[in-house]
C-alpha atoms as a PDB file:
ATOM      1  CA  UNK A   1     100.511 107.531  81.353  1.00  0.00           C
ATOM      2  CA  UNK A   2      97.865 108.474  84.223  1.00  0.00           C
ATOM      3  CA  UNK A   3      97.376 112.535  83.803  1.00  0.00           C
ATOM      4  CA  UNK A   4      96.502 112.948  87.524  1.00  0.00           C
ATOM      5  CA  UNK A   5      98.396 110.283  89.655  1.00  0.00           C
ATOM      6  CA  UNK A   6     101.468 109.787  87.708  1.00  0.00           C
ATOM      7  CA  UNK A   7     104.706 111.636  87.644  1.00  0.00           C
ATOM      8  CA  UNK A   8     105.272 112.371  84.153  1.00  0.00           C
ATOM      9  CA  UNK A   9     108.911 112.600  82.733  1.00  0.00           C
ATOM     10  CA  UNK A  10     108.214 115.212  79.825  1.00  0.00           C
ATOM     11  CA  UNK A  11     106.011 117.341  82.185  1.00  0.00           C
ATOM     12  CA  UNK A  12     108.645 117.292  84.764  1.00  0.00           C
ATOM     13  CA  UNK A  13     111.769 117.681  82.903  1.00  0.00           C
ATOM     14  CA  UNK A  14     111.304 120.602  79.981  1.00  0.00           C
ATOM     15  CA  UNK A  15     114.624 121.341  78.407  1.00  0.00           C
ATOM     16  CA  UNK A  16     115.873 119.210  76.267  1.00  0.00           C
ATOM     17  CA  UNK A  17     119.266 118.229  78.014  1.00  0.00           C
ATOM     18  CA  UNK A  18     117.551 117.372  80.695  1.00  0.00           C
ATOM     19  CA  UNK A  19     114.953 115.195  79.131  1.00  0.00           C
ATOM     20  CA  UNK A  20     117.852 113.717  77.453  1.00  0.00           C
ATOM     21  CA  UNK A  21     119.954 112.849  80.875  1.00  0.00           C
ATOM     22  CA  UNK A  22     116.680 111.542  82.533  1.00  0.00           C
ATOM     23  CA  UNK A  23     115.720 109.152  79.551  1.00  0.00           C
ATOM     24  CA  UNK A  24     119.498 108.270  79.762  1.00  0.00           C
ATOM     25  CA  UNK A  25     119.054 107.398  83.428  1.00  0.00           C
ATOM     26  CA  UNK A  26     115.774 105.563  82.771  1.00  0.00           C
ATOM     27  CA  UNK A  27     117.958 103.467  79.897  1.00  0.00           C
ATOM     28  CA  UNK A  28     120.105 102.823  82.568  1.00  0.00           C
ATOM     29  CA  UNK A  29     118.016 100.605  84.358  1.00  0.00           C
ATOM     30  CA  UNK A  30     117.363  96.675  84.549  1.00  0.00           C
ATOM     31  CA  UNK A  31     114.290  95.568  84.101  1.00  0.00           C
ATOM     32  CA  UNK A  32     112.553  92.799  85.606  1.00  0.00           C
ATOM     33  CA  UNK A  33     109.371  90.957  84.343  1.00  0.00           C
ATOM     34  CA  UNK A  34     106.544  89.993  86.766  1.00  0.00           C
ATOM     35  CA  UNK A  35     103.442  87.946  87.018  1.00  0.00           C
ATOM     36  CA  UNK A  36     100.179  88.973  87.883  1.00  0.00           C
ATOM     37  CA  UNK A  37     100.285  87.918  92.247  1.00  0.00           C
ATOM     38  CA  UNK A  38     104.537  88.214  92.466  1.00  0.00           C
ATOM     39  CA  UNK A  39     105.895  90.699  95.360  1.00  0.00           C
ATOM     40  CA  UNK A  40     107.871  93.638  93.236  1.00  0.00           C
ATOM     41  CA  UNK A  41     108.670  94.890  96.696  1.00  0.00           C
ATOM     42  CA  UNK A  42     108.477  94.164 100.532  1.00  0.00           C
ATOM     43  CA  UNK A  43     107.971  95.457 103.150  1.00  0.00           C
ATOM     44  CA  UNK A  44     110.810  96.260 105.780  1.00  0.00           C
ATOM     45  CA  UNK A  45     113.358  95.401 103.169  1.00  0.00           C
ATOM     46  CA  UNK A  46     116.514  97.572 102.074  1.00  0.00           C
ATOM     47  CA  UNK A  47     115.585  99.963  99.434  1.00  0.00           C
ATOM     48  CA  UNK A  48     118.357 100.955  97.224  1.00  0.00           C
ATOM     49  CA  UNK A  49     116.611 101.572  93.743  1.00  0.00           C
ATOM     50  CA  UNK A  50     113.979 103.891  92.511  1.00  0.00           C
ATOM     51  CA  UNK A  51     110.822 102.137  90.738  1.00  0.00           C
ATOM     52  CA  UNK A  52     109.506 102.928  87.738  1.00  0.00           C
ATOM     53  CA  UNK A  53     106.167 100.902  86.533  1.00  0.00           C
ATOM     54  CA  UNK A  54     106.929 100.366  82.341  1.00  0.00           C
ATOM     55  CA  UNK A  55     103.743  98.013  81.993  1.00  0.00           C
ATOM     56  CA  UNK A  56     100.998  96.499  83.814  1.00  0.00           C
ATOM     57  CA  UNK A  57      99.832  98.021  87.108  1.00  0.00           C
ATOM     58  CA  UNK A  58     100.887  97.594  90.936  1.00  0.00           C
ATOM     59  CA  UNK A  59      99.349  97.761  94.145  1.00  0.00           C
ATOM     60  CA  UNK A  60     101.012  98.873  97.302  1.00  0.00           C
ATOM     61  CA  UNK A  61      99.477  97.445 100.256  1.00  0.00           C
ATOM     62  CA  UNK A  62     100.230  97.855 104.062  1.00  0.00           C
ATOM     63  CA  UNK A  63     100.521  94.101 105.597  1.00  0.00           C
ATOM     64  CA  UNK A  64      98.831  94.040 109.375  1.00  0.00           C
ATOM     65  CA  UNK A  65      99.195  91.594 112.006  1.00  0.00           C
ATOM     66  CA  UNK A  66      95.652  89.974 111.882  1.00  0.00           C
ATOM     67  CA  UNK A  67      96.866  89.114 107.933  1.00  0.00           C
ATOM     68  CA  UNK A  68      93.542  91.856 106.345  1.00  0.00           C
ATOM     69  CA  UNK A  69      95.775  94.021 104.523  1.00  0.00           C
ATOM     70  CA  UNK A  70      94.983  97.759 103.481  1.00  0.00           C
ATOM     71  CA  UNK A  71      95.447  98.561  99.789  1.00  0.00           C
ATOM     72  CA  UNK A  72      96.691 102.467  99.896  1.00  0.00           C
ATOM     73  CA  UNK A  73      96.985 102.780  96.049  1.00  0.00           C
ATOM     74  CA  UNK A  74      96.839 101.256  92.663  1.00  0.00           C
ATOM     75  CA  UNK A  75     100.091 102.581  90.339  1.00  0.00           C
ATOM     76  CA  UNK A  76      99.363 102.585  86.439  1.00  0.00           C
ATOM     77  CA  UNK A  77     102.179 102.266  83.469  1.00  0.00           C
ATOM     78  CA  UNK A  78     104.793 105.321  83.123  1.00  0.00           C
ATOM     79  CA  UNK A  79     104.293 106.101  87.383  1.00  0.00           C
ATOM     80  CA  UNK A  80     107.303 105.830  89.801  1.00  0.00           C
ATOM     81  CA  UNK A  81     106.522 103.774  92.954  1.00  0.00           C
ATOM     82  CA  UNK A  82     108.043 104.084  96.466  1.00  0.00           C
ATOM     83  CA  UNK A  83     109.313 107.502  95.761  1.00  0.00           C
ATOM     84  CA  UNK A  84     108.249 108.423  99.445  1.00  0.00           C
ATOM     85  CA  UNK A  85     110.642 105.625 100.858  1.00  0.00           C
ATOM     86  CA  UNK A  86     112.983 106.186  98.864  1.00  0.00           C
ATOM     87  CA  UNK A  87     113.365 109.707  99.607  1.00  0.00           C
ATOM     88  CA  UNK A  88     112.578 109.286 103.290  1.00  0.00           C
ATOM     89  CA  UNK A  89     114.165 106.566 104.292  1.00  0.00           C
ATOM     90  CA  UNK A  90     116.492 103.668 103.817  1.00  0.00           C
ATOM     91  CA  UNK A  91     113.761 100.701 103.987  1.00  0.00           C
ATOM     92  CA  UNK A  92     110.454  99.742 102.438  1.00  0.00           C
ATOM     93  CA  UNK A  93     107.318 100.834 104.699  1.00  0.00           C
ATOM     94  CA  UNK A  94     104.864  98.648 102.421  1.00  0.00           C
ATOM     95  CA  UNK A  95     104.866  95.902 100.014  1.00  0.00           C
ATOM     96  CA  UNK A  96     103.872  95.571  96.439  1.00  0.00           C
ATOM     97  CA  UNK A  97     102.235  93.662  94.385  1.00  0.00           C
ATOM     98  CA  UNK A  98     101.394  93.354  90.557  1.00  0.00           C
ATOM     99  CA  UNK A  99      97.897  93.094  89.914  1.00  0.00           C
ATOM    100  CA  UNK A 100      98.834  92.006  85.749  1.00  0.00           C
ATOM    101  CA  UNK A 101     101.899  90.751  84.216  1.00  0.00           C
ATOM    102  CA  UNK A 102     104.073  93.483  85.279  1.00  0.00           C
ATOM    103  CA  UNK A 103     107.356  95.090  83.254  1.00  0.00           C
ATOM    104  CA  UNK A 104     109.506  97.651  86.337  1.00  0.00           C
ATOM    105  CA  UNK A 105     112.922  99.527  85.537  1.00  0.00           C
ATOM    106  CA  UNK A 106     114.998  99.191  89.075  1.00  0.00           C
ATOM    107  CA  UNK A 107     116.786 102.503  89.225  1.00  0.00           C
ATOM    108  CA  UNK A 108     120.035 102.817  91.479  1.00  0.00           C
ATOM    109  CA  UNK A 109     118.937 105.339  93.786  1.00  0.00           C
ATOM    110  CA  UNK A 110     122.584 107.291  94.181  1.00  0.00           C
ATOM    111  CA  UNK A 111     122.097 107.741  90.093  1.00  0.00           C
ATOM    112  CA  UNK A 112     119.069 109.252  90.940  1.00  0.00           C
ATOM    113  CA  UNK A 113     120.379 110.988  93.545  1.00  0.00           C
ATOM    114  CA  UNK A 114     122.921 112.312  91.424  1.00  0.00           C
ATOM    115  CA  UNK A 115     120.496 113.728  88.871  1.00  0.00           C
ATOM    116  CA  UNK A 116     118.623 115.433  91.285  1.00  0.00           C
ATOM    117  CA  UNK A 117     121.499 116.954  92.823  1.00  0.00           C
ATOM    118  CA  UNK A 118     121.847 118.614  89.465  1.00  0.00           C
ATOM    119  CA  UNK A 119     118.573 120.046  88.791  1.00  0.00           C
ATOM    120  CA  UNK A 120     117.109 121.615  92.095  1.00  0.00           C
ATOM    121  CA  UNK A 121     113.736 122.334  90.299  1.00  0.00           C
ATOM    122  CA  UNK A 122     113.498 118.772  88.646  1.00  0.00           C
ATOM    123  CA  UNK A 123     113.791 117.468  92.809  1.00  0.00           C
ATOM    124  CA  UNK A 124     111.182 119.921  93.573  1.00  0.00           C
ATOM    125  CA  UNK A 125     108.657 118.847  91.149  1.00  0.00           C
ATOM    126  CA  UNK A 126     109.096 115.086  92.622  1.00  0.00           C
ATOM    127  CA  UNK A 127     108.948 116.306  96.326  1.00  0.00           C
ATOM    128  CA  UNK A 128     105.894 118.270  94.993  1.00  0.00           C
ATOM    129  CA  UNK A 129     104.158 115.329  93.242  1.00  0.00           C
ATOM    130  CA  UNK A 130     105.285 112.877  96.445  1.00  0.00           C
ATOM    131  CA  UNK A 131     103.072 114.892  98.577  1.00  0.00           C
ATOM    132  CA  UNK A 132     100.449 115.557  96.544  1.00  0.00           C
ATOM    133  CA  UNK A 133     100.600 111.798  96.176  1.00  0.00           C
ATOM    134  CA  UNK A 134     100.699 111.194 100.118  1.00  0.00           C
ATOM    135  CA  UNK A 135      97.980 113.410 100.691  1.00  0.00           C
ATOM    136  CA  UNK A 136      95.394 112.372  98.714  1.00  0.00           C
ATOM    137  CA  UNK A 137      96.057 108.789  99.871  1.00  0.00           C
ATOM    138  CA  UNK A 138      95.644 110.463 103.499  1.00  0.00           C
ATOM    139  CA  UNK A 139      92.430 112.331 102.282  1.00  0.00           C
ATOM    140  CA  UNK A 140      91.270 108.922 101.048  1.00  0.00           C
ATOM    141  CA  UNK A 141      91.658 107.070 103.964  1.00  0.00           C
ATOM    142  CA  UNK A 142      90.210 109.755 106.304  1.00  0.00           C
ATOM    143  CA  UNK A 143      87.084 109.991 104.238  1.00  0.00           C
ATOM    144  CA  UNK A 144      85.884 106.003 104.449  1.00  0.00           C
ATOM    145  CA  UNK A 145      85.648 106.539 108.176  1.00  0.00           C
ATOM    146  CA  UNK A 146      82.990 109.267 107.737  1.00  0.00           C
ATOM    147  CA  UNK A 147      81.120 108.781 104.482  1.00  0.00           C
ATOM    148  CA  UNK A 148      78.316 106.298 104.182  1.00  0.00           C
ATOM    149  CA  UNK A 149      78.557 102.899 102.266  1.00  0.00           C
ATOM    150  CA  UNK A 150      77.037 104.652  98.528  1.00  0.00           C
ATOM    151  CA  UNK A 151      79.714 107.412  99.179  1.00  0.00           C
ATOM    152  CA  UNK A 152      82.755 105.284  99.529  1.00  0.00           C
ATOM    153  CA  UNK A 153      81.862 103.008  96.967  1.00  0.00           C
ATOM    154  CA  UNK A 154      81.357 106.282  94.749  1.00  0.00           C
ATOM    155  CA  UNK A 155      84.731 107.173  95.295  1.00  0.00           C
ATOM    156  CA  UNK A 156      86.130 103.851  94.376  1.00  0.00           C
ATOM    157  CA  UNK A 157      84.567 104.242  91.270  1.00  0.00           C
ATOM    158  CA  UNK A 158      86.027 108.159  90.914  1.00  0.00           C
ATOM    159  CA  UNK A 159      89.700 106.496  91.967  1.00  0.00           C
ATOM    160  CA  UNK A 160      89.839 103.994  88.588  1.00  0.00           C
ATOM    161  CA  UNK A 161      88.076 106.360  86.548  1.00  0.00           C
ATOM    162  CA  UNK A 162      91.263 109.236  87.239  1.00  0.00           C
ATOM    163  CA  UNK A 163      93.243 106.611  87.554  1.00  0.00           C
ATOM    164  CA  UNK A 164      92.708 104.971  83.786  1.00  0.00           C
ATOM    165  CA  UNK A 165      92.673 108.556  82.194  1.00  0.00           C
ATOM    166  CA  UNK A 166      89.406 110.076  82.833  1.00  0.00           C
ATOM    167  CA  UNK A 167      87.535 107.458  80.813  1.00  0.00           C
ATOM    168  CA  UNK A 168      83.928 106.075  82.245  1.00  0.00           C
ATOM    169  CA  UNK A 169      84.604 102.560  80.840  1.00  0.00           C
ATOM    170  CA  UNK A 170      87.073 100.511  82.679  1.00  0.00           C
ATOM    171  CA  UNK A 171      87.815  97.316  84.106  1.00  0.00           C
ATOM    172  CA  UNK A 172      88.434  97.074  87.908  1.00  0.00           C
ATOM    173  CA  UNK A 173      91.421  95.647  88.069  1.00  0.00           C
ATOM    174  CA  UNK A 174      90.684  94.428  91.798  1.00  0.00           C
ATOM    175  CA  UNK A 175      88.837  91.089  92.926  1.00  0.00           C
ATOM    176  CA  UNK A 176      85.064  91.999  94.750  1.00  0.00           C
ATOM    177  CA  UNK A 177      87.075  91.266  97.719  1.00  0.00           C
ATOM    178  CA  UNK A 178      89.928  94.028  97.767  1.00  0.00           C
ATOM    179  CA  UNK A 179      87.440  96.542  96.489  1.00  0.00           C
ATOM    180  CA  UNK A 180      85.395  96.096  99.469  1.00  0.00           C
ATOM    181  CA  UNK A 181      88.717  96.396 101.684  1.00  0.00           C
ATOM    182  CA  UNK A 182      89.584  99.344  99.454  1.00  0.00           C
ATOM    183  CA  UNK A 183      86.715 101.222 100.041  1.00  0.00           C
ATOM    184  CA  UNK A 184      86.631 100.072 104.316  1.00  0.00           C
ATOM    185  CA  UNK A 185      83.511  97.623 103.979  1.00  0.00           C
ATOM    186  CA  UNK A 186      82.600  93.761 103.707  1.00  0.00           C
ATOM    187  CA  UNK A 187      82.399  92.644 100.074  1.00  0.00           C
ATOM    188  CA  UNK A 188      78.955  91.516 100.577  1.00  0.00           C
ATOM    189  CA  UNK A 189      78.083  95.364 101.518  1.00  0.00           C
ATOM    190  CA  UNK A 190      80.086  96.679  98.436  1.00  0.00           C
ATOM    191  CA  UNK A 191      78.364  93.992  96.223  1.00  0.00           C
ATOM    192  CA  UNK A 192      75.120  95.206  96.981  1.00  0.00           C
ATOM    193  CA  UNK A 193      75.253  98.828  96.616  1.00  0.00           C
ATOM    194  CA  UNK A 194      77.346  98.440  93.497  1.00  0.00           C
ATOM    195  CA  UNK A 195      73.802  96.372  92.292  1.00  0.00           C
ATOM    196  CA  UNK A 196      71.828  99.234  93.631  1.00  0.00           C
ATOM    197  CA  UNK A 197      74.381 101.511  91.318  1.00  0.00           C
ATOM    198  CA  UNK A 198      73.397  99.100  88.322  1.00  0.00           C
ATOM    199  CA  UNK A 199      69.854  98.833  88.951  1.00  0.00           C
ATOM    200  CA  UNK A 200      69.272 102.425  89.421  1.00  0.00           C
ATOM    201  CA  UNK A 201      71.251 102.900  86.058  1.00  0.00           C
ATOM    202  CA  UNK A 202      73.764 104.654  87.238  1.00  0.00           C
ATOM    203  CA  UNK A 203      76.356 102.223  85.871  1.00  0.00           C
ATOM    204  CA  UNK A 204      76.626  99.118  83.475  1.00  0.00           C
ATOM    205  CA  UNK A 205      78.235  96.439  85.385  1.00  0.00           C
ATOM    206  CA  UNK A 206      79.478  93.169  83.070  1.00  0.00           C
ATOM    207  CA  UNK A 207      82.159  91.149  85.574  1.00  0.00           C
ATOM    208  CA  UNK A 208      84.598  93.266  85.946  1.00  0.00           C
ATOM    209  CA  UNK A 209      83.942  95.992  83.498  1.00  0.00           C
ATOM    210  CA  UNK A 210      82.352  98.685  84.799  1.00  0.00           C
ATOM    211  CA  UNK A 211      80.773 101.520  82.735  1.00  0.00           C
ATOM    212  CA  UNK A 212      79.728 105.106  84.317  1.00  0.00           C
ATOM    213  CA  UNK A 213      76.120 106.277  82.994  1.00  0.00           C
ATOM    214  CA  UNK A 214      75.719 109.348  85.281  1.00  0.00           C
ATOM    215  CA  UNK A 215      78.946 110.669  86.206  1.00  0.00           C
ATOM    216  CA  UNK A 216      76.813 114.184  87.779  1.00  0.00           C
ATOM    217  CA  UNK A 217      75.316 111.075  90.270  1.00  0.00           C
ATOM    218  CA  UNK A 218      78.671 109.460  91.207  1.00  0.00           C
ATOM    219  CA  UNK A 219      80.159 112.838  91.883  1.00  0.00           C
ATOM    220  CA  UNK A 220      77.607 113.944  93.917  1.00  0.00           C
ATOM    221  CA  UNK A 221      77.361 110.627  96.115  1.00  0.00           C
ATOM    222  CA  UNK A 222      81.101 110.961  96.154  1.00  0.00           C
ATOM    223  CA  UNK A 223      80.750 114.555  97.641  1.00  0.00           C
ATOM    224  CA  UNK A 224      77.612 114.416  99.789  1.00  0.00           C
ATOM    225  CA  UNK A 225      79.019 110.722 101.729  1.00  0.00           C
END
């Protein structure tokens, strides 16, 4: 369970009853399996269940017109996704996608709904953690327009290191490709400052397995743009 992106259930719910009637809810819950590639959900669709991510990990992407589609974020196991939609709305605003063989409790949203209803500070904590959500995906976004190429590919680095628990050895679980559209550049640009990373030994790179040497370096690239 991600310490900084994902809404955690124990942190969240304290007392015992109420740890007991969310875990209750969660039980209540199908679950579908998914392959690495299948839609989990799309865009512009009904949405009548809360998502929570059991295994595997999901992107949400926003589908344009000319077909290039933006990745906004990458959800890890034990994280809830849509909760924004689902809380704001009555229909999907983007579409996503399991990036590994993928386990998801659907949870009936007026169950939810109900539990919520009940425990006012419980709802808070999610409308907190929504936001906090929404705005560093804002913040994220903003930033590639005004930080040079070593900067943005910095902070892609900084996003998978939070995002698989702080720990400077990880596999991206993105192809060359979506990491350049992920950080707002062509893949051949992100390829070749992520070789200027590895040649000025600031990170191992073997395929996809990426390991940080100088995390001072990367967080001051990341801050300086």
């Amino acid at each position: 369970m991600n310490n900084n992106k994902d809404l955690k259930i124990k942190h969240l719910v304290n007392q015992p009853f109420e740890l007991t009637n969310w875990m209750s809810l969660l039980a209540s819950g199908q679950v579908v399996s998914y392959k690495k590639g299948d839609v989990i959900s799309k865009a512009a669709t009904p949405i009548s269940h809360a998502l929570y991510l059991e295994e595997g990990m999901v992107k949400t992407i926003k589908e344009n017109p000319n077909g290039r589609n933006n990745i906004l974020e990458i959800n890890n196991q034990g994280s809830f996704m849509g909760l924004m939609c689902l809380l704001g709305g009555s229909e999907n605003a983007y579409t996503s996608m399991a990036l590994t063989n993928t386990r998801v409790r659907f949870i009936k949203k007026d169950q939810l709904d109900e539990l919520l209803k009940s425990n006012l500070e419980l709802y808070g904590e999610i409308i907190r953690h929504t936001l906090k959500t929404a705005q560093k995906n804002i913040n994220r976004l903003i930033t590639i327009n005004n930080k040079q190429l070593p900067g943005r590919v910095a902070d892609v680095i900084l996003y998978f290191y939070e995002l698989f628990n702080g720990t400077q050895q990880f596999e991206f679980p993105l192809s060359r490709e979506e990491l350049a559209q992920f950080s707002g550049t062509t893949k051949e640009s992100f390829i070749r400052t992520l070789t200027e990373f590895k040649n000025d030994k600031i990170i191992l790179i073997d395929g996809k397995n990426i390991t940080i040497n100088s995390m001072p370096i990367i967080q001051t690239l990341s801050r300086l743009g």
